[in-house]
PDB file of N, CA and C in Angstrom:
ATOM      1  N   UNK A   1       2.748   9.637   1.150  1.00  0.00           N
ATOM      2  CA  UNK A   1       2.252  10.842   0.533  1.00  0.00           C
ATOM      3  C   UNK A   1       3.369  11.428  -0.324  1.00  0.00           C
ATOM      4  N   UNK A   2       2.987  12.434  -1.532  1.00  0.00           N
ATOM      5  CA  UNK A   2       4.083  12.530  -2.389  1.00  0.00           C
ATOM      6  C   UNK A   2       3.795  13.989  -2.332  1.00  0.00           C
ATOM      7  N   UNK A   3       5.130  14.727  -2.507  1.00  0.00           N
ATOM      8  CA  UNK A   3       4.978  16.150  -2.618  1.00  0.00           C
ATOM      9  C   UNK A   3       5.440  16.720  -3.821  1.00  0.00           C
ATOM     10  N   UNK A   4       4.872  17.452  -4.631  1.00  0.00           N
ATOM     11  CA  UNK A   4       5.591  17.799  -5.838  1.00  0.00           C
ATOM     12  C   UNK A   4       5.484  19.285  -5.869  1.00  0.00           C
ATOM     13  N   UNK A   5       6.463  19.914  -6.268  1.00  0.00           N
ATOM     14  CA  UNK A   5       6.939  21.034  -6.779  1.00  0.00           C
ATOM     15  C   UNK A   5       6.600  21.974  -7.822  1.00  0.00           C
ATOM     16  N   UNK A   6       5.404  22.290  -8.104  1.00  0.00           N
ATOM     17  CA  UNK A   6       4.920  22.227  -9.687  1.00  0.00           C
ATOM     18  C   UNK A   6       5.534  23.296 -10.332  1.00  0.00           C
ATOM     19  N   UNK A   7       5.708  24.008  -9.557  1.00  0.00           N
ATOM     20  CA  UNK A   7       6.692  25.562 -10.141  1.00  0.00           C
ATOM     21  C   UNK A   7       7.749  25.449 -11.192  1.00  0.00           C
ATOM     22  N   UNK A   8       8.691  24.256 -10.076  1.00  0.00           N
ATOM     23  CA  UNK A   8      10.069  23.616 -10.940  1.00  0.00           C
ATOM     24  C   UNK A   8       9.406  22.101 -12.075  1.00  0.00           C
ATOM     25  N   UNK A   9       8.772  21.916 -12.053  1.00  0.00           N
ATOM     26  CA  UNK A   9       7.791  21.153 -13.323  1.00  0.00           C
ATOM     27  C   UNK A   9       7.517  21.630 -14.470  1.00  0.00           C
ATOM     28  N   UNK A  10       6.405  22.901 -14.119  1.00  0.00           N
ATOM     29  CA  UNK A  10       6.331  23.878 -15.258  1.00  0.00           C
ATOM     30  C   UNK A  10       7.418  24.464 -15.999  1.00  0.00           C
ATOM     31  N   UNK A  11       8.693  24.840 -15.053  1.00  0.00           N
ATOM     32  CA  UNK A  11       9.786  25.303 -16.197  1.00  0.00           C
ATOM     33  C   UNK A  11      10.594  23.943 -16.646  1.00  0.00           C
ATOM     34  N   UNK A  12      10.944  22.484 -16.228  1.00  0.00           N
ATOM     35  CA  UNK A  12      11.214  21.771 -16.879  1.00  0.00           C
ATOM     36  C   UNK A  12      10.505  21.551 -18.046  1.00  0.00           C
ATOM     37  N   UNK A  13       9.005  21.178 -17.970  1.00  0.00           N
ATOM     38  CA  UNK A  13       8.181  21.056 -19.135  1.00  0.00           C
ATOM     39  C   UNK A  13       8.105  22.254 -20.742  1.00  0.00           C
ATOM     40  N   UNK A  14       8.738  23.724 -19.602  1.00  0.00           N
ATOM     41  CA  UNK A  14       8.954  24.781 -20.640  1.00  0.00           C
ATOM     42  C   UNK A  14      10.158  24.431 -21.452  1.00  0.00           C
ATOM     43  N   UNK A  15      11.403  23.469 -20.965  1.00  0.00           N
ATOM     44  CA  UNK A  15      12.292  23.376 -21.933  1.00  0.00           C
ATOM     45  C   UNK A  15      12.333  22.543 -22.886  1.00  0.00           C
ATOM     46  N   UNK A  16      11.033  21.843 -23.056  1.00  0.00           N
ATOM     47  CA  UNK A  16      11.174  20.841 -23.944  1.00  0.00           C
ATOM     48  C   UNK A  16      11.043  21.371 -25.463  1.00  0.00           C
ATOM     49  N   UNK A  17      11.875  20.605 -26.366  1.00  0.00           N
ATOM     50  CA  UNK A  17      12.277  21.213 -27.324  1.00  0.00           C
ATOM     51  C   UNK A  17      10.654  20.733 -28.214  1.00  0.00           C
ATOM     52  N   UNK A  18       9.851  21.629 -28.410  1.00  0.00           N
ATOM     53  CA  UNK A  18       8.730  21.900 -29.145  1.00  0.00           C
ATOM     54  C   UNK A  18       9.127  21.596 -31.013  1.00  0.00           C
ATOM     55  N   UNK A  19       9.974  22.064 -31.166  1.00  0.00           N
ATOM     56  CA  UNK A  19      10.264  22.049 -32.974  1.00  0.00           C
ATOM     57  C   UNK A  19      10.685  20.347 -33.022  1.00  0.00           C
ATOM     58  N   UNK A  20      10.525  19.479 -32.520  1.00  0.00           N
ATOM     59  CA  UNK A  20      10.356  18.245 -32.613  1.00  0.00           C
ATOM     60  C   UNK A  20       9.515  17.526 -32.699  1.00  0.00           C
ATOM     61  N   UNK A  21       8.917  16.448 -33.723  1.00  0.00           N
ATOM     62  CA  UNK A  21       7.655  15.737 -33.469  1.00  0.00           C
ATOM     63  C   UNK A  21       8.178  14.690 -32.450  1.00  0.00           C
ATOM     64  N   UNK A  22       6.927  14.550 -31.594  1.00  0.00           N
ATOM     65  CA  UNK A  22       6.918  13.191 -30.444  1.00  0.00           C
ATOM     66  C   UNK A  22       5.676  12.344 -30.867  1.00  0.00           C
ATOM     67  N   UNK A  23       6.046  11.131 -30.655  1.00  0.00           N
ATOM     68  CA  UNK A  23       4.804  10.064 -30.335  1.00  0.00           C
ATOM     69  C   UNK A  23       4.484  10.343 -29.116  1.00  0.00           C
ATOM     70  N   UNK A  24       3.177  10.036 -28.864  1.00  0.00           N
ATOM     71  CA  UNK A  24       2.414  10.016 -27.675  1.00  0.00           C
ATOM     72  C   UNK A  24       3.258   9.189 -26.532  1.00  0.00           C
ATOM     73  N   UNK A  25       3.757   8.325 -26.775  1.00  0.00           N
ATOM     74  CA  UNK A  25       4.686   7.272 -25.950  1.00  0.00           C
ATOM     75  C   UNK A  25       5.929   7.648 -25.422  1.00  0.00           C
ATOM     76  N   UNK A  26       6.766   8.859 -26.112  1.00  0.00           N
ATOM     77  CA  UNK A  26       8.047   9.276 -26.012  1.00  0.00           C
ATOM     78  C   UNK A  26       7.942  10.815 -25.325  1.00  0.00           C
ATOM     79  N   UNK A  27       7.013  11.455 -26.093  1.00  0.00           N
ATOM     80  CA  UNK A  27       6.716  12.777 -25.231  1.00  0.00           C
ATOM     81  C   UNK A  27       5.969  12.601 -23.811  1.00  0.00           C
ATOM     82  N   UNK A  28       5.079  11.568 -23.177  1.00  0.00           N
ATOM     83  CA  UNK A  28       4.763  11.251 -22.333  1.00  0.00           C
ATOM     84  C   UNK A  28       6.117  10.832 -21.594  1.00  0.00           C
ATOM     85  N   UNK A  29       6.985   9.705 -22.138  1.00  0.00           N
ATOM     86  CA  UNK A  29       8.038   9.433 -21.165  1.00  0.00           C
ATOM     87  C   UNK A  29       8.833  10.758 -20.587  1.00  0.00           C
ATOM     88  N   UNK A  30       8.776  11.626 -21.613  1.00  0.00           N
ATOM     89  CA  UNK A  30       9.894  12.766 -21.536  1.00  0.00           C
ATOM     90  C   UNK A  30       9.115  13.659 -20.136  1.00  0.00           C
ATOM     91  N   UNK A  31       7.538  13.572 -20.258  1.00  0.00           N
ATOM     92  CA  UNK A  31       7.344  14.197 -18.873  1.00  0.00           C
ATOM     93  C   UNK A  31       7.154  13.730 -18.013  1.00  0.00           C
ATOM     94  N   UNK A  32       6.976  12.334 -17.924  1.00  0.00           N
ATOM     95  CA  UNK A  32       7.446  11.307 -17.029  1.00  0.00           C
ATOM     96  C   UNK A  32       8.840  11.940 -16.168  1.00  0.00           C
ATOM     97  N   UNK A  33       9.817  11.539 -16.751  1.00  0.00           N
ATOM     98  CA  UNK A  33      10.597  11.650 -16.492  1.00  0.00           C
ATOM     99  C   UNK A  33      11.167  13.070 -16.128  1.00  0.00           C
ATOM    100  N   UNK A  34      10.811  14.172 -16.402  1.00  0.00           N
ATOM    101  CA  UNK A  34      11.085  15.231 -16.065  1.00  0.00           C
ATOM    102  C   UNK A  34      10.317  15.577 -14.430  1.00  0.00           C
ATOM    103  N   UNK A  35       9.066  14.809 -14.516  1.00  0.00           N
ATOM    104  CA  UNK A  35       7.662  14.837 -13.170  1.00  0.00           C
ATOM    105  C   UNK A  35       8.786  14.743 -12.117  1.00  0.00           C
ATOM    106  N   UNK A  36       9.684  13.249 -12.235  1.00  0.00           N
ATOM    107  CA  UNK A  36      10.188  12.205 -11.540  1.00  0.00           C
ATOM    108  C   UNK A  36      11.348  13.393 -10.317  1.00  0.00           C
ATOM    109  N   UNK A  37      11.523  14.027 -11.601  1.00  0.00           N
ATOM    110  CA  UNK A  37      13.154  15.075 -11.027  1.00  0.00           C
ATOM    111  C   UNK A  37      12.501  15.448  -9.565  1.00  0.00           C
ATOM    112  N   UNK A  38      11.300  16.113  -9.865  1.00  0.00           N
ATOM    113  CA  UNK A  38      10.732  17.545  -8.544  1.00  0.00           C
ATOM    114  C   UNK A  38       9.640  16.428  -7.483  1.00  0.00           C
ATOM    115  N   UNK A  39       9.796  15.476  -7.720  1.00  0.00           N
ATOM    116  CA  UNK A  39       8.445  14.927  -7.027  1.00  0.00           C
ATOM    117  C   UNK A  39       9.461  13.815  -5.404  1.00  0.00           C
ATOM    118  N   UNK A  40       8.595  14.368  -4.422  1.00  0.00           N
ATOM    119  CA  UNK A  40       9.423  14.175  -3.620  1.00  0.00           C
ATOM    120  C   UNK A  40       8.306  13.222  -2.021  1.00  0.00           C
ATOM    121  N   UNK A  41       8.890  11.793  -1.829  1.00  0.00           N
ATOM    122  CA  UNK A  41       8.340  11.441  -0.696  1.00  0.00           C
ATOM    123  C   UNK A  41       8.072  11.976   0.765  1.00  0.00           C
ATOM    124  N   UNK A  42       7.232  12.225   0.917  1.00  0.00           N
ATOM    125  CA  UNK A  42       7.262  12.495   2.059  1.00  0.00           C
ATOM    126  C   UNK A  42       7.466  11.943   3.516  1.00  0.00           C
ATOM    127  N   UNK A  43       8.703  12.531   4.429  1.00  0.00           N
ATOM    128  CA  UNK A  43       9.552  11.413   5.289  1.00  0.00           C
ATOM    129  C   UNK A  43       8.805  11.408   6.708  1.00  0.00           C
ATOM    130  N   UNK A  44       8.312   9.807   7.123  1.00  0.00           N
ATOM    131  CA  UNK A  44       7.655   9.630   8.099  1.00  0.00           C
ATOM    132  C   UNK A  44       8.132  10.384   9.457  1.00  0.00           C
ATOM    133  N   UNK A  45       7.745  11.221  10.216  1.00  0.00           N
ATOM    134  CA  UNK A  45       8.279  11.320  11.183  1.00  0.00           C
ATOM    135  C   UNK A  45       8.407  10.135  12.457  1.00  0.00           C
ATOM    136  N   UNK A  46       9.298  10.346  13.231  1.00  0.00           N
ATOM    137  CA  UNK A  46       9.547   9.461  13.624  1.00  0.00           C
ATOM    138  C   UNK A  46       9.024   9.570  14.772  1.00  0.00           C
ATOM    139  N   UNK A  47       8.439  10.229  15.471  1.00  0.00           N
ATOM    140  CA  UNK A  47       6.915  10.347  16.772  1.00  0.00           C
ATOM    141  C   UNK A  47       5.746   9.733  16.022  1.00  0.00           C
ATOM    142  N   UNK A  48       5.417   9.862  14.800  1.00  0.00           N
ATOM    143  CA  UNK A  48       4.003   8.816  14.124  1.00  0.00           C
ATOM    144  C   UNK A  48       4.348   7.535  14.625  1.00  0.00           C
ATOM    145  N   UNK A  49       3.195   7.425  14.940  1.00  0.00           N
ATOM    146  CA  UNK A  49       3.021   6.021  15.858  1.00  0.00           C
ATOM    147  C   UNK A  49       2.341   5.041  14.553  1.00  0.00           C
ATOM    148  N   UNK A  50       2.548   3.494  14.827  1.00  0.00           N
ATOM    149  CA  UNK A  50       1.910   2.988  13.687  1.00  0.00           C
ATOM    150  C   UNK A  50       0.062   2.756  14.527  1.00  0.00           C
ATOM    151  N   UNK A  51      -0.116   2.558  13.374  1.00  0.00           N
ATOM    152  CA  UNK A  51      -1.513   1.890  13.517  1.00  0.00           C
ATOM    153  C   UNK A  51      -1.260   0.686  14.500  1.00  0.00           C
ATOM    154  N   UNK A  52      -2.629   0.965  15.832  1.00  0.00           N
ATOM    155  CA  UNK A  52      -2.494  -0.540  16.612  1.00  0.00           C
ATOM    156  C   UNK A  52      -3.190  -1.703  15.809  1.00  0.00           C
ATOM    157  N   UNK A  53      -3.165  -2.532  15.987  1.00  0.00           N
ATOM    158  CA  UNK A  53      -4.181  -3.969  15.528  1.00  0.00           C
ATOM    159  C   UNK A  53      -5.037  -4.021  16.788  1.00  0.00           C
ATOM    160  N   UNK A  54      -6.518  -4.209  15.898  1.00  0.00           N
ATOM    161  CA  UNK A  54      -7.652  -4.749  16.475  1.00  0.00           C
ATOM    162  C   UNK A  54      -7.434  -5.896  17.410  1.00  0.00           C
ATOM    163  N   UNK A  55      -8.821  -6.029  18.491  1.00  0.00           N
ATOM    164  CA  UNK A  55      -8.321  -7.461  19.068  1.00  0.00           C
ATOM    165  C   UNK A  55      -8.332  -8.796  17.626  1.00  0.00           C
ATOM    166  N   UNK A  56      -9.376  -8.397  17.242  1.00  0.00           N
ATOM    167  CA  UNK A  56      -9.867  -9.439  16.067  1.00  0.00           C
ATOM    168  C   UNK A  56      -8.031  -9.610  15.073  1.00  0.00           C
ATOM    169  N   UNK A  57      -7.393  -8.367  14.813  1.00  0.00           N
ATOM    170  CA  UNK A  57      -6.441  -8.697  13.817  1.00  0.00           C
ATOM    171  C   UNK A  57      -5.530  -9.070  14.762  1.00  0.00           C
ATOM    172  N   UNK A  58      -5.105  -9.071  15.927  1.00  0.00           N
ATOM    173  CA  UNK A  58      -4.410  -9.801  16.793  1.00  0.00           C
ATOM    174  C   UNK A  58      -4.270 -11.399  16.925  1.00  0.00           C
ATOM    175  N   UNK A  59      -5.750 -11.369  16.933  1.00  0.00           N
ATOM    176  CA  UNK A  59      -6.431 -13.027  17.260  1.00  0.00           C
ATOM    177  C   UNK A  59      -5.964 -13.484  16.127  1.00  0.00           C
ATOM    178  N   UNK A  60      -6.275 -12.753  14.575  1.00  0.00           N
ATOM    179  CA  UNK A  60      -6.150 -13.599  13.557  1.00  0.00           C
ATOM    180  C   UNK A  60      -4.307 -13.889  13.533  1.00  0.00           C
ATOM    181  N   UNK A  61      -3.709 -12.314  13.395  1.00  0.00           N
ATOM    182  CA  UNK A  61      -1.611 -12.894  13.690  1.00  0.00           C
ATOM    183  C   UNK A  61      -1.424 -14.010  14.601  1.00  0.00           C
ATOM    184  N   UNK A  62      -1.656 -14.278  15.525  1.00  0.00           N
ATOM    185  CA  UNK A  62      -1.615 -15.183  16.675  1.00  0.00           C
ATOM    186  C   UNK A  62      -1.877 -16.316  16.385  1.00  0.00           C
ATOM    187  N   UNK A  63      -3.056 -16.875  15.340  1.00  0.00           N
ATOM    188  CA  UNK A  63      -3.884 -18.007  15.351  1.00  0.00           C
ATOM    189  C   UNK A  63      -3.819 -18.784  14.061  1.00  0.00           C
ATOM    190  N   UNK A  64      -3.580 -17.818  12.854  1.00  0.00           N
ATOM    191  CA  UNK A  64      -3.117 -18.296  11.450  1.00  0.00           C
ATOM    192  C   UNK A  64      -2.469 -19.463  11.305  1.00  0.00           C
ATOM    193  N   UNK A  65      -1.459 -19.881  12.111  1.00  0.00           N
ATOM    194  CA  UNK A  65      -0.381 -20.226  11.706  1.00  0.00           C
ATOM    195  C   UNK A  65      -0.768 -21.814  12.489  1.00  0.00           C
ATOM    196  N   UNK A  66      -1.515 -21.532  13.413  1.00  0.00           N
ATOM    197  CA  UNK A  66      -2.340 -22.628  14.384  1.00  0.00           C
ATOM    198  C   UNK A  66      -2.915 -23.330  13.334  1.00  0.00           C
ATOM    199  N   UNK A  67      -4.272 -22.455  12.569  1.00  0.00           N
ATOM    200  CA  UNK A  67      -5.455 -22.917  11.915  1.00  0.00           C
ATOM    201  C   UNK A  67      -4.554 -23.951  10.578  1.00  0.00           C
ATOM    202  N   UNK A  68      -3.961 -23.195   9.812  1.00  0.00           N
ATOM    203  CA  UNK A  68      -3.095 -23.301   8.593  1.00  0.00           C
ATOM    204  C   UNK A  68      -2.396 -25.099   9.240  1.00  0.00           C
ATOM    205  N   UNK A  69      -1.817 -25.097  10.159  1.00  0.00           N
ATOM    206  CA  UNK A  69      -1.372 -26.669  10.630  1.00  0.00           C
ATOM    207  C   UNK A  69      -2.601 -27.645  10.799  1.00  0.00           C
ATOM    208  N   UNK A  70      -3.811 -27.270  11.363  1.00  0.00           N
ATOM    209  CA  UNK A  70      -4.447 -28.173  11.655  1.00  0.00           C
ATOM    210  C   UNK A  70      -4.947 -28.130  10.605  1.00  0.00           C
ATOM    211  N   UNK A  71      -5.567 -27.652  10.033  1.00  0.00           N
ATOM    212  CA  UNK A  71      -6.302 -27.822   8.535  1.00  0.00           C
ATOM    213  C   UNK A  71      -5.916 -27.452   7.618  1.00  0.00           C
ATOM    214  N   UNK A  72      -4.767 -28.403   7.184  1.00  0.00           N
ATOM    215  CA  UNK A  72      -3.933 -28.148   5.605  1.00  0.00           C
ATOM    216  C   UNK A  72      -4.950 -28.291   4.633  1.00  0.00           C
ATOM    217  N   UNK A  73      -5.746 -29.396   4.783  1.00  0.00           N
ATOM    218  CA  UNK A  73      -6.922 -29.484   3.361  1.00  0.00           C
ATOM    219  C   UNK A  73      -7.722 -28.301   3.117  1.00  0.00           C
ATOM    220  N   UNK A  74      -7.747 -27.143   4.015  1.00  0.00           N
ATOM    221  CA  UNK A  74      -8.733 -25.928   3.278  1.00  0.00           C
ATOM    222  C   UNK A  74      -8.171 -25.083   2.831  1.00  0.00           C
ATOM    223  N   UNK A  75      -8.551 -24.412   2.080  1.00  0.00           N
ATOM    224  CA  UNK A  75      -8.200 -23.063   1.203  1.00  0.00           C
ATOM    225  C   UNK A  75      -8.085 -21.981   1.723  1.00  0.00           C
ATOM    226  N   UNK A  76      -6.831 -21.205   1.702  1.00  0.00           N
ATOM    227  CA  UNK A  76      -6.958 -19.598   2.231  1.00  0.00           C
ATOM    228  C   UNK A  76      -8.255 -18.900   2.608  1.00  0.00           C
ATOM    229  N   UNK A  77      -9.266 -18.816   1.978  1.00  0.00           N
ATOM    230  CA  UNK A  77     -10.606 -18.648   2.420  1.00  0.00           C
ATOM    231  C   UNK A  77     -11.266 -19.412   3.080  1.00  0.00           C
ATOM    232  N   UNK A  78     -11.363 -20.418   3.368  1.00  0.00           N
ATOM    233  CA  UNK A  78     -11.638 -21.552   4.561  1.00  0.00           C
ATOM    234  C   UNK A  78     -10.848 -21.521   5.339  1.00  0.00           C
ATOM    235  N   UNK A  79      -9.568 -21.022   5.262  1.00  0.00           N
ATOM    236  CA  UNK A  79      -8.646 -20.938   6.536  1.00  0.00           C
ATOM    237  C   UNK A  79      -9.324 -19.315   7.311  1.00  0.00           C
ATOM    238  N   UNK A  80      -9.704 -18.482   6.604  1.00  0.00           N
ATOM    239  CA  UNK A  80     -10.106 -17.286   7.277  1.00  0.00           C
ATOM    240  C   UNK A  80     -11.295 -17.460   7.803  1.00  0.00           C
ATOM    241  N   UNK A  81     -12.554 -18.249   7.207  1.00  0.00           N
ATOM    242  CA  UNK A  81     -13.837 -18.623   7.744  1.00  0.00           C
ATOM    243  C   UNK A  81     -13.920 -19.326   9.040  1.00  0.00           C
ATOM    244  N   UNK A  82     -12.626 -19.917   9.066  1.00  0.00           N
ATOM    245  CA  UNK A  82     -12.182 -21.066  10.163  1.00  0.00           C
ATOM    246  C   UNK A  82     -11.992 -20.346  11.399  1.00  0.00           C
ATOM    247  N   UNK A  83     -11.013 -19.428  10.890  1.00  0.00           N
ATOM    248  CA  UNK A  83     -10.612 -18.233  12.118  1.00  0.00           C
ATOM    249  C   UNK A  83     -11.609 -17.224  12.334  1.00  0.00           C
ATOM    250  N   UNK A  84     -12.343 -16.695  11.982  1.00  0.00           N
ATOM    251  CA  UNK A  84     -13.297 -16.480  11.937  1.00  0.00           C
ATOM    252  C   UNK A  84     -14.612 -16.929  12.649  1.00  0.00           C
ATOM    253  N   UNK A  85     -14.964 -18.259  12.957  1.00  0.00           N
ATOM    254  CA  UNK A  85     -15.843 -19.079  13.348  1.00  0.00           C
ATOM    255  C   UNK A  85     -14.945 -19.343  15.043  1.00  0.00           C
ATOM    256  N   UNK A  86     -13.719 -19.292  15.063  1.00  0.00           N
ATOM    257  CA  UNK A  86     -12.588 -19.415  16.157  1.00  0.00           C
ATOM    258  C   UNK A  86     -13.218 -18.013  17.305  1.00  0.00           C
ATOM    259  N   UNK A  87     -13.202 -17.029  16.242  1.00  0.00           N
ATOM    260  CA  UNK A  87     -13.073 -15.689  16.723  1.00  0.00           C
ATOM    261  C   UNK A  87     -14.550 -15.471  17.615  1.00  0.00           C
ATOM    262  N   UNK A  88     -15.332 -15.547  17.245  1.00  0.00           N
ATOM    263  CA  UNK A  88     -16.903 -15.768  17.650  1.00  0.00           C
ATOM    264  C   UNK A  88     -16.794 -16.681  18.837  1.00  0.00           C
ATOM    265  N   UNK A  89     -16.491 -18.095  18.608  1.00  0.00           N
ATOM    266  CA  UNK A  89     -16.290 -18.632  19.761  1.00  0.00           C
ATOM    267  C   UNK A  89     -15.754 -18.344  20.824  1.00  0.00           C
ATOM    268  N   UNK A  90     -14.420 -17.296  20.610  1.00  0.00           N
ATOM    269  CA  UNK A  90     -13.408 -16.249  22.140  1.00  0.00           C
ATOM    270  C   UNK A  90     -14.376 -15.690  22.307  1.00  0.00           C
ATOM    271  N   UNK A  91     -14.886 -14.845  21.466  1.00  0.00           N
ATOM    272  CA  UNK A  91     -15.936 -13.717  21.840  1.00  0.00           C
ATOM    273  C   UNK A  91     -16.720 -13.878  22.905  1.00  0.00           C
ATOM    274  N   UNK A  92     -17.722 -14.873  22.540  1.00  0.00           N
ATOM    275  CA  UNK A  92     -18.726 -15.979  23.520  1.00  0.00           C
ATOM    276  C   UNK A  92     -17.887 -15.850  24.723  1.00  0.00           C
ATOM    277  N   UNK A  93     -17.221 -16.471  24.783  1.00  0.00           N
ATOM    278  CA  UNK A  93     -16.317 -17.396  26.551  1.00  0.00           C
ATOM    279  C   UNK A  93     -15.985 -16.028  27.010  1.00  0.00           C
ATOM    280  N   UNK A  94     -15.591 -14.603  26.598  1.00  0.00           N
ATOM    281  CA  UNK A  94     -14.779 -13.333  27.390  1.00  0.00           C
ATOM    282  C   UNK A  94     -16.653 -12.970  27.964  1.00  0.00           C
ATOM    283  N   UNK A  95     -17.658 -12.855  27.306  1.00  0.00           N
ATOM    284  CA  UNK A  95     -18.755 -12.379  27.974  1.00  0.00           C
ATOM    285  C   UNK A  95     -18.833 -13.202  29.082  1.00  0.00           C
TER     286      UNK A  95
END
């Protein structure tokens, strides 16, 4: 998330020297670059927990690397259909 300052924006943008012609390309960079000064990331705290993974995105980290060896001849998308068709089958056997 980004936090910006618009207060200190507006008076950067007030100093730009007006009695100058700009191209669209150069006066844009100029507030580009002025945006850049006041605009500020916002720092993860460090109690945010990440996102858990699904069982399904578990199965797939775990199993990729399985599928990908045994079946070099398919395509990234046949490797996911594969795991996929894998995944259904766990499903089945835990009921």
């Amino acid at each position: 998330m980004t936090i910006i300052d618009v207060e200190s924006i507006i008076q950067e943008l007030n100093n730009i020297d007006l009695s100058k012609d700009y191209t669209k390309k150069s006066f844009m960079k100029i507030v580009s670059e002025k945006c850049k000064n006041h605009t500020k990331k916002k720092k993860k705290n460090i109690g945010d927990k990440e996102k858990k993974l699904t069982a399904y995105n578990q199965f797939v980290k775990e199993n990729m690397s399985i599928v990908k060896e045994q079946y070099k001849e398919l395509t990234p998308k046949q490797h996911m259909s594969k795991l996929g068709e894998l995944w259904q089958q766990q499903k089945l056997k835990l009921i």
